[in-house]
Protein backbone atom coordinates (compact mmCIF):
# COMPACT_ATOMS: atom_id res chain seq x y z
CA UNK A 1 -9.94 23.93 -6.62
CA UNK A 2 -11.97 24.53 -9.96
CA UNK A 3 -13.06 21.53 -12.25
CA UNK A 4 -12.26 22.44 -15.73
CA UNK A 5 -12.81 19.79 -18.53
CA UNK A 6 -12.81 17.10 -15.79
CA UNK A 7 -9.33 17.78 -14.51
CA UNK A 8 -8.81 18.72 -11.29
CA UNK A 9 -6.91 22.33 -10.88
CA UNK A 10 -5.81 23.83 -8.07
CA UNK A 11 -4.97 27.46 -7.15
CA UNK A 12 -1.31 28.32 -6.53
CA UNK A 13 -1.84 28.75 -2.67
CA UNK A 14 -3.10 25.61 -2.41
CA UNK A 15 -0.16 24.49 -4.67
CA UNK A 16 2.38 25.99 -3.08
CA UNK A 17 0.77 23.86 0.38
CA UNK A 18 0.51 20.42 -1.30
CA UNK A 19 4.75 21.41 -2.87
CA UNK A 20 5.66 22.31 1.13
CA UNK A 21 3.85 18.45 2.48
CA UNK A 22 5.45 16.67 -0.29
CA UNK A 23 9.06 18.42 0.45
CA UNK A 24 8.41 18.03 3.84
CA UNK A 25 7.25 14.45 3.94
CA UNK A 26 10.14 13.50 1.47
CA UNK A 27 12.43 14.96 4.32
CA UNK A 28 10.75 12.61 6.94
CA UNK A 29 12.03 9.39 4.93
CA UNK A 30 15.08 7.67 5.83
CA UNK A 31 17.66 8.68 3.50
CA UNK A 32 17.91 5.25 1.54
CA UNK A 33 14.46 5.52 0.61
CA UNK A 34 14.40 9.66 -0.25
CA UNK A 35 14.89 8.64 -3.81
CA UNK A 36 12.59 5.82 -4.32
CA UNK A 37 9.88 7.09 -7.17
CA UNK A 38 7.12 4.48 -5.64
CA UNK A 39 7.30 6.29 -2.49
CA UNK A 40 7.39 9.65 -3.18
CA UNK A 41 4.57 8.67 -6.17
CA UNK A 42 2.77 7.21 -3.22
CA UNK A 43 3.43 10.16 -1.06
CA UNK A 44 2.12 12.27 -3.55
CA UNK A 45 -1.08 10.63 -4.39
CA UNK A 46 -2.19 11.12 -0.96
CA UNK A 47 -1.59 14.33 -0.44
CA UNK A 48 -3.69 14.83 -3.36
CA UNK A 49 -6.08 13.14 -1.74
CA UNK A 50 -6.51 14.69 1.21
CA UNK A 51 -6.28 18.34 -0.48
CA UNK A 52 -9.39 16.98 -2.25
CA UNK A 53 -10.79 15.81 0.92
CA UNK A 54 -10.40 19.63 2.34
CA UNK A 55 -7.29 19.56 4.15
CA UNK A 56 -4.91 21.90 4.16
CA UNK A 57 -2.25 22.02 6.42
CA UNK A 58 0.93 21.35 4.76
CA UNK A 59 2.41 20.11 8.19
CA UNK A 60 -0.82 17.38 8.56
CA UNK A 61 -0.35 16.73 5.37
CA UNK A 62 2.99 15.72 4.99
CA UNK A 63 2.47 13.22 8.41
CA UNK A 64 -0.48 11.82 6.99
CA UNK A 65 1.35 11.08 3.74
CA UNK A 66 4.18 9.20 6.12
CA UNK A 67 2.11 7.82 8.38
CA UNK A 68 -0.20 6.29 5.40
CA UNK A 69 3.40 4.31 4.25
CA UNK A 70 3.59 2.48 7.22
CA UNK A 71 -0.15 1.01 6.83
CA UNK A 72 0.46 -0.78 3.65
């Protein structure tokens, strides 16, 4: 991650991680809630996060992301 300008960029590797969580934790939701934009908007926003906290491991990412739903 570089800071340009105050915006946040990432590299594509680290891209193409945060695109595999958020796919993956989409795929974890039950299907009547896959297509709600507060939840994946909420999904997103933490994996964002947590990239930004230093994780990344698309797989811990995408549970975390769940997992933080349930703790609303």
């Amino acid at each position: 991650m570089v800071p340009s300008s105050g915006i946040e960029c990432y590299d594509p590797e680290i891209l193409t991680i945060m695109g595999n969580a958020f796919d993956h934790a989409c795929d974890c939701l039950p299907v009547q809630f896959r297509d709600s934009d507060s939840l994946r908007r909420r999904l997103a926003l933490h994996i964002i996060r947590e990239i930004n906290d230093g994780e990344s491991d698309s797989m811990r990412l995408a549970h975390s992301a769940v997992f933080s739903l349930t703790v609303w």
